[in-house]
C-alpha atoms as a PDB file:
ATOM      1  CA  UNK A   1    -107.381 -48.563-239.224  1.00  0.00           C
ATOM      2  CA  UNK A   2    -109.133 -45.591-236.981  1.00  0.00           C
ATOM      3  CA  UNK A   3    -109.321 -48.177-233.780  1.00  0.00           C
ATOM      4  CA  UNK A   4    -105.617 -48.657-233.977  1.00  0.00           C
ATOM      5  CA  UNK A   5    -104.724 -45.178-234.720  1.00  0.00           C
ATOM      6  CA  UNK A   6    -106.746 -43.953-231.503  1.00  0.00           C
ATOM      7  CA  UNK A   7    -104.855 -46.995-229.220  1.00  0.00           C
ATOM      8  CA  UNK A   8    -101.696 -45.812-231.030  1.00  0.00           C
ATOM      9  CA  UNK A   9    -102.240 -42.178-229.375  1.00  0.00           C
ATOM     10  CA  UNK A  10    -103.531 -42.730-226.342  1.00  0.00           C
ATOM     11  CA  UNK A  11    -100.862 -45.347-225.415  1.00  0.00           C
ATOM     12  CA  UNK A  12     -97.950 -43.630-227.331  1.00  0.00           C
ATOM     13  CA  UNK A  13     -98.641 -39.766-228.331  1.00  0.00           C
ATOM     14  CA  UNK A  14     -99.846 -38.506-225.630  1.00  0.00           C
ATOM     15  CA  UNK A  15     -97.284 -40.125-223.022  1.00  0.00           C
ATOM     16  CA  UNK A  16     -94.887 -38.525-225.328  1.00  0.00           C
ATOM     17  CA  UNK A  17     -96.338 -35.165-225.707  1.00  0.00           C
ATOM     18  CA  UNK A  18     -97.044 -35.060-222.105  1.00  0.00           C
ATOM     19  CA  UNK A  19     -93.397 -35.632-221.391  1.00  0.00           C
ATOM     20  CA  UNK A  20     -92.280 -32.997-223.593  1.00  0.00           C
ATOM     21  CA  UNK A  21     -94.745 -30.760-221.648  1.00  0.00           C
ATOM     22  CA  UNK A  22     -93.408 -31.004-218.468  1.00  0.00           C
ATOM     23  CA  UNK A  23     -90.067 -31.326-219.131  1.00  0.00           C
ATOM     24  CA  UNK A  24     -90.388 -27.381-219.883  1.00  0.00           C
ATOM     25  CA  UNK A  25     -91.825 -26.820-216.632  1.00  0.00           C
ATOM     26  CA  UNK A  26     -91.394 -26.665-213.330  1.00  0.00           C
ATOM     27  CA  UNK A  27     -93.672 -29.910-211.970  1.00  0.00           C
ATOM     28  CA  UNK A  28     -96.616 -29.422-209.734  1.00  0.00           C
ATOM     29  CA  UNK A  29     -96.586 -32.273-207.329  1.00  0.00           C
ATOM     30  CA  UNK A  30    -100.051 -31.509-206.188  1.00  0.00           C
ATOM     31  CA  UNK A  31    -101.777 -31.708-208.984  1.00  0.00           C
ATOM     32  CA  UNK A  32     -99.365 -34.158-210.659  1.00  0.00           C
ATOM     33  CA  UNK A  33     -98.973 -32.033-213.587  1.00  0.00           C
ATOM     34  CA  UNK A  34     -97.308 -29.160-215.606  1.00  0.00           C
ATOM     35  CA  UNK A  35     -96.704 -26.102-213.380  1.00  0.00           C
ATOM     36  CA  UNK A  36     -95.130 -23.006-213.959  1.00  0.00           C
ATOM     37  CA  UNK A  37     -93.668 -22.727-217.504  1.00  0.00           C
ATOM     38  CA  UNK A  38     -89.465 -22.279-217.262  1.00  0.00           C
ATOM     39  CA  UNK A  39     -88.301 -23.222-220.598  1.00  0.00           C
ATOM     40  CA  UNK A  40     -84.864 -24.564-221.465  1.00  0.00           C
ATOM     41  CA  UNK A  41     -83.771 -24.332-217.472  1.00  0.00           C
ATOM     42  CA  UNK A  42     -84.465 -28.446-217.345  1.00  0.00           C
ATOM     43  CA  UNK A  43     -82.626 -29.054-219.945  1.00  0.00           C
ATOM     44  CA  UNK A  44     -79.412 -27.081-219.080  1.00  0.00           C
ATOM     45  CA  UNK A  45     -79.535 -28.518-215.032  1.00  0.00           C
ATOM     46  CA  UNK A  46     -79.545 -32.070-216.906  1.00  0.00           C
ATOM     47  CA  UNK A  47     -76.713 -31.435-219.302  1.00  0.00           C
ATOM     48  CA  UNK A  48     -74.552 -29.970-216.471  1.00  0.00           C
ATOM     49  CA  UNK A  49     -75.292 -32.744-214.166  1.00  0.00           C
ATOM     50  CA  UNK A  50     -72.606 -35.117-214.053  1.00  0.00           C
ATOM     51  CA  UNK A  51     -74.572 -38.225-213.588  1.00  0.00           C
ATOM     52  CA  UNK A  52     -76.357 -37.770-216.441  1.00  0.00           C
ATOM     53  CA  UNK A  53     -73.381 -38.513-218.370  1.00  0.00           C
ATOM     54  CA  UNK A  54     -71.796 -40.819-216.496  1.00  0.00           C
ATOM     55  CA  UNK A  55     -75.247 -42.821-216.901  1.00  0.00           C
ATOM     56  CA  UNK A  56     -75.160 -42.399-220.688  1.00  0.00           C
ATOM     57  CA  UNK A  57     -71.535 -43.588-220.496  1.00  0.00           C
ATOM     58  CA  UNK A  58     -72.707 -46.345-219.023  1.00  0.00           C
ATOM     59  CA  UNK A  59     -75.397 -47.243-221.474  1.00  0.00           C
ATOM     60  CA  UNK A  60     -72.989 -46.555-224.214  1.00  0.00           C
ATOM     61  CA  UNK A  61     -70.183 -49.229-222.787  1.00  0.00           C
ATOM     62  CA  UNK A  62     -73.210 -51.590-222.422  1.00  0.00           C
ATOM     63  CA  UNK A  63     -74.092 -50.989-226.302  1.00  0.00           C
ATOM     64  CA  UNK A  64     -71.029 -51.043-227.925  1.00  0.00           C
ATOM     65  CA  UNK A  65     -70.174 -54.508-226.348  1.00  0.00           C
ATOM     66  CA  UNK A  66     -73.427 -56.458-226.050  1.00  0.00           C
ATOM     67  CA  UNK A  67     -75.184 -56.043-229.622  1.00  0.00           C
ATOM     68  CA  UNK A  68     -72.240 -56.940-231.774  1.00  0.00           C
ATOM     69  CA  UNK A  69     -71.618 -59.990-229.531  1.00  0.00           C
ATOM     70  CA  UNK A  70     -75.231 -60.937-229.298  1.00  0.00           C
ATOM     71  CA  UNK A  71     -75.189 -60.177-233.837  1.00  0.00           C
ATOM     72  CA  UNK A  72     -72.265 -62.425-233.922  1.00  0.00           C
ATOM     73  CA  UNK A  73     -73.578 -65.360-231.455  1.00  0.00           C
ATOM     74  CA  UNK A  74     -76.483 -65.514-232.847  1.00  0.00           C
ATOM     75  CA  UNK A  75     -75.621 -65.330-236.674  1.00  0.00           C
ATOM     76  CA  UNK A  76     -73.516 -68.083-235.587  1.00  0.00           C
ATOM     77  CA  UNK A  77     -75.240 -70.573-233.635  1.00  0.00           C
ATOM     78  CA  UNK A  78     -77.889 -69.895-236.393  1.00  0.00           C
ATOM     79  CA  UNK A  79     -75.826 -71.269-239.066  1.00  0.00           C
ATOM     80  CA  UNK A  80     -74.344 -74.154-236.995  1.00  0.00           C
ATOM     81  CA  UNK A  81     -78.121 -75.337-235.784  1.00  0.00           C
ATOM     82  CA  UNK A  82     -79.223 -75.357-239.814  1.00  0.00           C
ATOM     83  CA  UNK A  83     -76.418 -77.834-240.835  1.00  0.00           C
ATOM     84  CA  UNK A  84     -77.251 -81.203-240.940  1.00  0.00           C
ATOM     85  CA  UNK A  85     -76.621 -83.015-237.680  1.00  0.00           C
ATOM     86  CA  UNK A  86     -79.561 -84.905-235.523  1.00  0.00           C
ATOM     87  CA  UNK A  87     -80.996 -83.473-233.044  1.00  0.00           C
ATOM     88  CA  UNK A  88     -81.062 -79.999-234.130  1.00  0.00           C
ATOM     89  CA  UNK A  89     -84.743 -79.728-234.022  1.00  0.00           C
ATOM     90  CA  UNK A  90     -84.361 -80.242-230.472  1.00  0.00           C
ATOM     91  CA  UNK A  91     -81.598 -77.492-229.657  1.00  0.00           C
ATOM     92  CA  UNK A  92     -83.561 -75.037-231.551  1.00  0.00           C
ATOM     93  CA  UNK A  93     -86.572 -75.817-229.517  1.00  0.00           C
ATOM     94  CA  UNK A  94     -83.874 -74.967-226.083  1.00  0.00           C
ATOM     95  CA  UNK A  95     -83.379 -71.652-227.419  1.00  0.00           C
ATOM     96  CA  UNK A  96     -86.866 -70.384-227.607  1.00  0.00           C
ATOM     97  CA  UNK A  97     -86.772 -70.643-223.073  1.00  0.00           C
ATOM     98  CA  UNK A  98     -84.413 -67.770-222.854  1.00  0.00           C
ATOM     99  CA  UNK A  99     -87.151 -65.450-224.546  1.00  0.00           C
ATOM    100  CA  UNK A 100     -90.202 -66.586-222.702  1.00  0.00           C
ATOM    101  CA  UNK A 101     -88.375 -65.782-219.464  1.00  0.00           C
ATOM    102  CA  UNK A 102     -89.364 -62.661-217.756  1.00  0.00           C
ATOM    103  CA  UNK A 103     -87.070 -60.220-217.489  1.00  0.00           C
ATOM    104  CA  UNK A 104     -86.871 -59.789-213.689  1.00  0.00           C
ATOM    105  CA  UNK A 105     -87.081 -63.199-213.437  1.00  0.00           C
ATOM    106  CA  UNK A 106     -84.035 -63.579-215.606  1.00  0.00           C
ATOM    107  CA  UNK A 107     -81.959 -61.369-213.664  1.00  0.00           C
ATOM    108  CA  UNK A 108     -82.978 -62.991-210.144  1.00  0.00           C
ATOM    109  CA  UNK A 109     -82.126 -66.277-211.640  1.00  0.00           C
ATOM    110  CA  UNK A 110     -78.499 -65.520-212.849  1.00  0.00           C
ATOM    111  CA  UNK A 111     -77.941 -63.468-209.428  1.00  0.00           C
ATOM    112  CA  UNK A 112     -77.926 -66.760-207.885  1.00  0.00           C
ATOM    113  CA  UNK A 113     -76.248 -68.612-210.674  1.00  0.00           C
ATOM    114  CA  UNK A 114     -73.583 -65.850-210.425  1.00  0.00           C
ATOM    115  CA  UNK A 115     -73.299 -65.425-206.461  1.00  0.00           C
ATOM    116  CA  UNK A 116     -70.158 -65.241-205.206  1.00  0.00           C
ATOM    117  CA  UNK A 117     -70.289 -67.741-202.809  1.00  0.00           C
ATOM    118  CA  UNK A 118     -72.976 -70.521-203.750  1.00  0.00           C
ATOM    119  CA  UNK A 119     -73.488 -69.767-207.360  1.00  0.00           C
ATOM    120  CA  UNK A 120     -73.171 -72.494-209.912  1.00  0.00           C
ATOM    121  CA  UNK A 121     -71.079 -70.317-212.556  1.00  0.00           C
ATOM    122  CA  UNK A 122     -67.876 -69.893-209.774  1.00  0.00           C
ATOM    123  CA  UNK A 123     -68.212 -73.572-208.927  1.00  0.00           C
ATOM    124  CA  UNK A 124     -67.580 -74.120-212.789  1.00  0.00           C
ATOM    125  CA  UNK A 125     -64.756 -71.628-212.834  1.00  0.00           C
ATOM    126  CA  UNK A 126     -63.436 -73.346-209.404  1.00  0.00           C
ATOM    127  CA  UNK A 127     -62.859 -76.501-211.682  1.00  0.00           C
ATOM    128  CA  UNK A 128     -60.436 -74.933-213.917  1.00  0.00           C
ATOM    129  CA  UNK A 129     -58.529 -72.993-211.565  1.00  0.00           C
ATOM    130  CA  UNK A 130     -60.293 -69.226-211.575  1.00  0.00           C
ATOM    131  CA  UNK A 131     -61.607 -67.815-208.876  1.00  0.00           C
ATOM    132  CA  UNK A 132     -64.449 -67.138-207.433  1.00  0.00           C
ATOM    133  CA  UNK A 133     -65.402 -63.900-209.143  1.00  0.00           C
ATOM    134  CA  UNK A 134     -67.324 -61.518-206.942  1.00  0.00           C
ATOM    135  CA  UNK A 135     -69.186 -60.983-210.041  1.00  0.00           C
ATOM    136  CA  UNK A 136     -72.131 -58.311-208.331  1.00  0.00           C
ATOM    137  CA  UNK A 137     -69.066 -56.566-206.289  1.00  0.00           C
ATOM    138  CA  UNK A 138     -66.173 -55.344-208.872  1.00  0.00           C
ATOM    139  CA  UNK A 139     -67.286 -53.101-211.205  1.00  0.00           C
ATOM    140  CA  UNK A 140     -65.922 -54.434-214.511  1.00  0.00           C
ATOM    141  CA  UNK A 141     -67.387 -58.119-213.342  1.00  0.00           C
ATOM    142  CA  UNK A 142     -70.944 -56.323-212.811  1.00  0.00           C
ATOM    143  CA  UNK A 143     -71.262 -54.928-216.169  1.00  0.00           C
ATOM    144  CA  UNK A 144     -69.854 -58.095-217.780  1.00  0.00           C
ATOM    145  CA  UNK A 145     -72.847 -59.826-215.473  1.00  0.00           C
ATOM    146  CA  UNK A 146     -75.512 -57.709-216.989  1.00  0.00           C
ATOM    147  CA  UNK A 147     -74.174 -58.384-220.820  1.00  0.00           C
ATOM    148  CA  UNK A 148     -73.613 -61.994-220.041  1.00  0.00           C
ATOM    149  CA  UNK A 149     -77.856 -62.019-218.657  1.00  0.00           C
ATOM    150  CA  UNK A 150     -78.768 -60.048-222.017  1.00  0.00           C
ATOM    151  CA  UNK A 151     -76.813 -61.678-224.322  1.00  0.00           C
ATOM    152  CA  UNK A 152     -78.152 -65.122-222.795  1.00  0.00           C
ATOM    153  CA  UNK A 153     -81.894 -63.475-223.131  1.00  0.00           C
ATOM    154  CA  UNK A 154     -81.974 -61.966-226.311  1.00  0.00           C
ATOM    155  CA  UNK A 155     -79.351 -63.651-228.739  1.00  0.00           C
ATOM    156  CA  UNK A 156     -82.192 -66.491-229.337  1.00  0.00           C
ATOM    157  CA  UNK A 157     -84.466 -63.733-230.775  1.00  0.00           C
ATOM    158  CA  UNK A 158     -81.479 -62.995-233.117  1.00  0.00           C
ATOM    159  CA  UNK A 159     -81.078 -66.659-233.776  1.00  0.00           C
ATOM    160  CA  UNK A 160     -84.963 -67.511-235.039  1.00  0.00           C
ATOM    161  CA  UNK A 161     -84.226 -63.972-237.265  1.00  0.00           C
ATOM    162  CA  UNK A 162     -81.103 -65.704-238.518  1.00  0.00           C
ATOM    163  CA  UNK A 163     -82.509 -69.031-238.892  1.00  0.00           C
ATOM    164  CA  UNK A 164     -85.268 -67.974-240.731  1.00  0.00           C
ATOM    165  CA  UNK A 165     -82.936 -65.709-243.002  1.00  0.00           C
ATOM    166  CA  UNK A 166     -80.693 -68.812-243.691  1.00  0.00           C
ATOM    167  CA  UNK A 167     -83.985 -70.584-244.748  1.00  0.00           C
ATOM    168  CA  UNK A 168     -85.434 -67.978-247.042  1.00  0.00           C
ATOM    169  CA  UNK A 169     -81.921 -68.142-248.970  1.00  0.00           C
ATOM    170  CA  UNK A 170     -81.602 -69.516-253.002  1.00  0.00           C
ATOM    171  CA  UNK A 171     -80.454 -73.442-252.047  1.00  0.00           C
ATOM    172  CA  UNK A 172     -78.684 -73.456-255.648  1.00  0.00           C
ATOM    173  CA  UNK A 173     -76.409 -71.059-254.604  1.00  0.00           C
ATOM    174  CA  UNK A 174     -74.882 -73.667-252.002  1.00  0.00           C
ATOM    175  CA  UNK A 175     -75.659 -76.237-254.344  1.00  0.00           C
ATOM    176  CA  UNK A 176     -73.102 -74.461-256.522  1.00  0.00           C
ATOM    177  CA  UNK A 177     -70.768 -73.859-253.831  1.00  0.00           C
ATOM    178  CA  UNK A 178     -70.523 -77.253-252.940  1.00  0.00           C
ATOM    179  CA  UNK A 179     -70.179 -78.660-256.648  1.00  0.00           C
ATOM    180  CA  UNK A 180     -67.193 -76.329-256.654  1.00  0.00           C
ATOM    181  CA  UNK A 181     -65.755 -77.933-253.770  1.00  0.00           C
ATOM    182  CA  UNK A 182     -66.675 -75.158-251.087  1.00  0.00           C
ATOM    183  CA  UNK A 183     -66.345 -76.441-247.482  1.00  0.00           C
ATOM    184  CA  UNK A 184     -67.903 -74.956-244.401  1.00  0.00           C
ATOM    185  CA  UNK A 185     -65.922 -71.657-244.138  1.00  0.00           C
ATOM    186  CA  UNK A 186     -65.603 -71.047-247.583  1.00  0.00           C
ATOM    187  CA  UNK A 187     -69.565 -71.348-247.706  1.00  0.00           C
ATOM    188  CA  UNK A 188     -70.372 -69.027-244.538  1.00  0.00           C
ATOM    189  CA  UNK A 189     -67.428 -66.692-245.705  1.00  0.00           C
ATOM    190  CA  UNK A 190     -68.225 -66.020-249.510  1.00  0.00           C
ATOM    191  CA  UNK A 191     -71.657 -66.948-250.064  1.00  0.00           C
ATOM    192  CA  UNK A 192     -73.836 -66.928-246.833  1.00  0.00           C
ATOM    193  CA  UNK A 193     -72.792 -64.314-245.291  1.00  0.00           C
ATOM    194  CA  UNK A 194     -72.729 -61.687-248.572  1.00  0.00           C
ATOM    195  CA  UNK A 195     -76.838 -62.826-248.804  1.00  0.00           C
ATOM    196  CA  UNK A 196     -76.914 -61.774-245.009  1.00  0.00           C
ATOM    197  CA  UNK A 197     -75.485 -58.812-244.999  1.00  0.00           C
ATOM    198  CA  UNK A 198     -78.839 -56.562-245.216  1.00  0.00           C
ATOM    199  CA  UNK A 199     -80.351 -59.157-242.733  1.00  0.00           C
ATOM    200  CA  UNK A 200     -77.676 -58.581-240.415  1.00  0.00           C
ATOM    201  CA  UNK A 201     -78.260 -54.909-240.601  1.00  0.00           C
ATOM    202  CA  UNK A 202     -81.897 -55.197-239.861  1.00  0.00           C
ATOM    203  CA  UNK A 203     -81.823 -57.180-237.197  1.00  0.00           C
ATOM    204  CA  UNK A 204     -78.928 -54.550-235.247  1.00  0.00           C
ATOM    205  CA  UNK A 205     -81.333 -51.869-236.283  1.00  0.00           C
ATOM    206  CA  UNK A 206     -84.353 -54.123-234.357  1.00  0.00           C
ATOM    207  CA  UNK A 207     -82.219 -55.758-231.618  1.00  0.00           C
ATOM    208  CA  UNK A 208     -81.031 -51.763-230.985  1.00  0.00           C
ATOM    209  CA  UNK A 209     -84.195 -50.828-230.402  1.00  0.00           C
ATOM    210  CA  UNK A 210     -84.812 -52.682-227.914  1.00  0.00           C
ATOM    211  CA  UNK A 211     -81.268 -52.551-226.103  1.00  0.00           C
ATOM    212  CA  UNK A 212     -81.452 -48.960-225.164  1.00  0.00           C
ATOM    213  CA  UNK A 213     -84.452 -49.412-222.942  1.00  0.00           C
ATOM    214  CA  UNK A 214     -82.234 -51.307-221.051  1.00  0.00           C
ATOM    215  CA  UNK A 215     -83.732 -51.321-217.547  1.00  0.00           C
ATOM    216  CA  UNK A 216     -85.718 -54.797-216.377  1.00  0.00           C
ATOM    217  CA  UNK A 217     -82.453 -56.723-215.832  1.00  0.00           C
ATOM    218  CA  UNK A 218     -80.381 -54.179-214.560  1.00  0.00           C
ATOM    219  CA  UNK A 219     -82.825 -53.327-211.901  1.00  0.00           C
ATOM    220  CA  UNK A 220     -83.199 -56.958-211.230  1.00  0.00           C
ATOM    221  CA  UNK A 221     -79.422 -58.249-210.918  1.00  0.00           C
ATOM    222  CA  UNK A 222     -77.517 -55.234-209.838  1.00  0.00           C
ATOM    223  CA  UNK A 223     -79.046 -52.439-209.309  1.00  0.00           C
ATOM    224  CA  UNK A 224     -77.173 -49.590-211.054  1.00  0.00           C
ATOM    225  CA  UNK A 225     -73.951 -51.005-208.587  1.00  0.00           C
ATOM    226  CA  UNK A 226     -71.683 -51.417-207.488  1.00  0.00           C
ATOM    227  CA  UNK A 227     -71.444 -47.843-207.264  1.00  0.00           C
ATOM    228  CA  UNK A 228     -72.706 -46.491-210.330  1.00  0.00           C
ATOM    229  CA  UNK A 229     -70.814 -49.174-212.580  1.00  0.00           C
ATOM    230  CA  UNK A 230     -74.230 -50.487-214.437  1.00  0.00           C
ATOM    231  CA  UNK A 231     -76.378 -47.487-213.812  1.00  0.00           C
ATOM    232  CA  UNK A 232     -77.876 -47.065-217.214  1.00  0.00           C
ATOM    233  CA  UNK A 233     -79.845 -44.057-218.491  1.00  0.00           C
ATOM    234  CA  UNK A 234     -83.412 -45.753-217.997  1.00  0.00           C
ATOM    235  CA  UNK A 235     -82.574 -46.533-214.422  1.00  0.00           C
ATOM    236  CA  UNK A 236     -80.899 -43.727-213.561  1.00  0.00           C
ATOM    237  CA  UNK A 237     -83.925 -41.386-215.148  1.00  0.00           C
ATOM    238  CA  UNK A 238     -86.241 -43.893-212.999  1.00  0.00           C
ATOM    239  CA  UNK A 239     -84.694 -43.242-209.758  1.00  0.00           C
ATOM    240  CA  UNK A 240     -84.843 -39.373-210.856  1.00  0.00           C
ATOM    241  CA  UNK A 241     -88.237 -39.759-210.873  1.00  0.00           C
ATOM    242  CA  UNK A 242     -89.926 -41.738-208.389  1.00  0.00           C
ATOM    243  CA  UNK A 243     -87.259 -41.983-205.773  1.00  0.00           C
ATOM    244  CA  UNK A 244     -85.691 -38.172-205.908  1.00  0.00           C
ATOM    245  CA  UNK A 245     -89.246 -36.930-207.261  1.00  0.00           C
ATOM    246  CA  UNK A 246     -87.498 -35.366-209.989  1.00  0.00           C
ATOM    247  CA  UNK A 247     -90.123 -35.145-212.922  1.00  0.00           C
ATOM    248  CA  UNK A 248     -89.805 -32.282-215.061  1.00  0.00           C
ATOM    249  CA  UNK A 249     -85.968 -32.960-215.440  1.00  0.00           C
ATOM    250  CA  UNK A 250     -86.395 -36.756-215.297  1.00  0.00           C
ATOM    251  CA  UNK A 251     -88.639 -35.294-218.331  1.00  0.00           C
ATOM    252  CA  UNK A 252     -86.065 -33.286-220.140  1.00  0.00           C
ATOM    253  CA  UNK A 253     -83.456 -36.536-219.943  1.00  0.00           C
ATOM    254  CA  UNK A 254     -85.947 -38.737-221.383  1.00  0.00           C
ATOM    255  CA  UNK A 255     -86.525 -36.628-224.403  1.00  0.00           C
ATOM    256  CA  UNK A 256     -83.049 -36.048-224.911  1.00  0.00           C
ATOM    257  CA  UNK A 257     -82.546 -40.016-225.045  1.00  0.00           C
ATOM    258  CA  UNK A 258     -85.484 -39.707-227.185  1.00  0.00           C
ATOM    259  CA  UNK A 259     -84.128 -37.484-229.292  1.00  0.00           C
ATOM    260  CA  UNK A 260     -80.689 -38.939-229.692  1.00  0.00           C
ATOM    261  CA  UNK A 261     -82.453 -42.384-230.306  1.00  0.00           C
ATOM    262  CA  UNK A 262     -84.491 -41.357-233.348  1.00  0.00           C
ATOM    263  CA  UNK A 263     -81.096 -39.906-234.688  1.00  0.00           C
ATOM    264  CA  UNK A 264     -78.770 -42.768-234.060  1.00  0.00           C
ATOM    265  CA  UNK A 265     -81.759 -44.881-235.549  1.00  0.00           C
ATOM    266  CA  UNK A 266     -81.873 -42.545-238.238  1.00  0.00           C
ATOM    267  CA  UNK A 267     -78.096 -43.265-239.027  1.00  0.00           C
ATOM    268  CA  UNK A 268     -78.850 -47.212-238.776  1.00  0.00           C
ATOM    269  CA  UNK A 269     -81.489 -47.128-241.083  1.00  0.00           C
ATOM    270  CA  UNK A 270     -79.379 -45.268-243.809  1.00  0.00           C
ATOM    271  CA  UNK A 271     -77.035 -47.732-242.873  1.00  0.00           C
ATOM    272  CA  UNK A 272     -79.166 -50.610-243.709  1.00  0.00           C
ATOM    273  CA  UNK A 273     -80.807 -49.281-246.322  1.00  0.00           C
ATOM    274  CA  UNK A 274     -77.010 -48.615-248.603  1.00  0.00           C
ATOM    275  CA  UNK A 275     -76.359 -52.374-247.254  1.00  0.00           C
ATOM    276  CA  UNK A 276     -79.124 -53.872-249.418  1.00  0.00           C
ATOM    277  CA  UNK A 277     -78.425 -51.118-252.185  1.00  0.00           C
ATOM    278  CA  UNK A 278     -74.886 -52.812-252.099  1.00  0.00           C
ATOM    279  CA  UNK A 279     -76.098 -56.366-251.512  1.00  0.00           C
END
């Protein structure tokens, strides 16, 4: 294991520890590194700068509404794509394009499906009566835009998770369920989803993981706008950074995401782990 341990802290450890270095002081442009050492002094500029918050505010909105909609979608297309209809071989084999899609790439795409004017998404609206939506111009429509791109990228990754889950469950179980005269609620509501239950806290812990580096698709689609309605943490510490030149507090606000990641993951994990106690 020694060759993966040494990747593992050149790539990882020492980015990390570096970070933490500098984000306690003041940054020497010249030589690109650590300067004069000023302690805590990062730190409290970041947590009395507005924008920081507003940016975590951001991020937090983003959170709260994306990964249990993305959980739910793709628990449930899971389940409906395992029944026994033809063609579902095919449909599963649709889902996998979302995930092989690059990220900018993704969010250039749905700026055009989503432009006010020539995008295909108000022509559908148009049909029925609504709109068009200046989707990349109001600020409640932009961050609906950006969870609308992730949920369309990521809930497949939930649904080959689920799908697989579904698989790996005891088939006499349903067998029993539908002796008894179970239908199709009564089968996801009493017996699938009770089996799930410490899948379906995994795979929030996993898919959370990877939602609060939210940064690819913002930066592609909107931009942190319209204003500062989708400016999440990882863009706004970016812009910090290399636009503002801002390193040794960009520093101190990536550790503190850092640092309140590992705890909220923390949490999750406890979470999870009393789930399949329970379970």
């Amino acid at each position: 294991m020694m060759p993966s341990i040494v990747l593992l802290l050149i790539t990882l450890a020492y980015p990390i520890f570096y970070t933490i270095n500098i984000s306690f002081t003041e940054f020497d442009l010249s030589t690109f590194g650590a300067g004069e050492w000023v302690g805590w002094s990062n730190y409290e500029e970041v947590l009395s700068d507005y924008r920081f918050w507003d940016a975590l505010q951001v991020t937090l909105v983003y959170l709260v509404i994306a990964l249990p909609l993305q959980i739910v979608l793709g628990f449930s297309i899971a389940f409906l794509i395992n029944a026994e209809w033809s063609g579902r071989g095919a449909v599963r084999a649709l889902f996998i394009i979302p995930m092989v899609v690059a990220p900018v790439v993704a969010g250039g795409i749905w700026r055009m499906i989503l432009d006010p004017l020539w995008g295909l998404m108000n022509h559908a609206l148009q049909t029925i009566g609504i709109g068009p939506l200046d989707w990349f111009g109001d600020p409640h429509l932009a961050m609906a835009a950006v969870i609308i791109i992730d949920t369309w990228r990521w809930t497949p990754f939930i649904v080959l998770i689920a799908t697989a889950a579904l698989l790996a469950l005891p088939k006499d179980v349903f067998e029993a369920a539908k002796i008894d005269g179970a239908g199709w609620w009564a089968t996801l509501w009493s017996v699938a989803l009770p089996l799930l239950v410490p899948i379906i806290a995994a795979t929030f812990v996993i898919r959370w993981l990877g939602a609060v580096k939210m940064f690819d698709i913002v930066l592609a689609a909107t931009y942190g706008g319209p204003g500062k309605a989708t400016n999440v943490i990882n863009l706004f510490i970016y812009e910090e950074a290399f636009r503002s030149l801002r390193f040794a507090e960009s520093s101190a606000m990536a550790v503190i995401v850092l640092v309140l990641t590992m705890i909220l993951t923390g949490v999750f994990l406890y979470g999870s782990r009393k789930l399949e106690e329970q379970f």
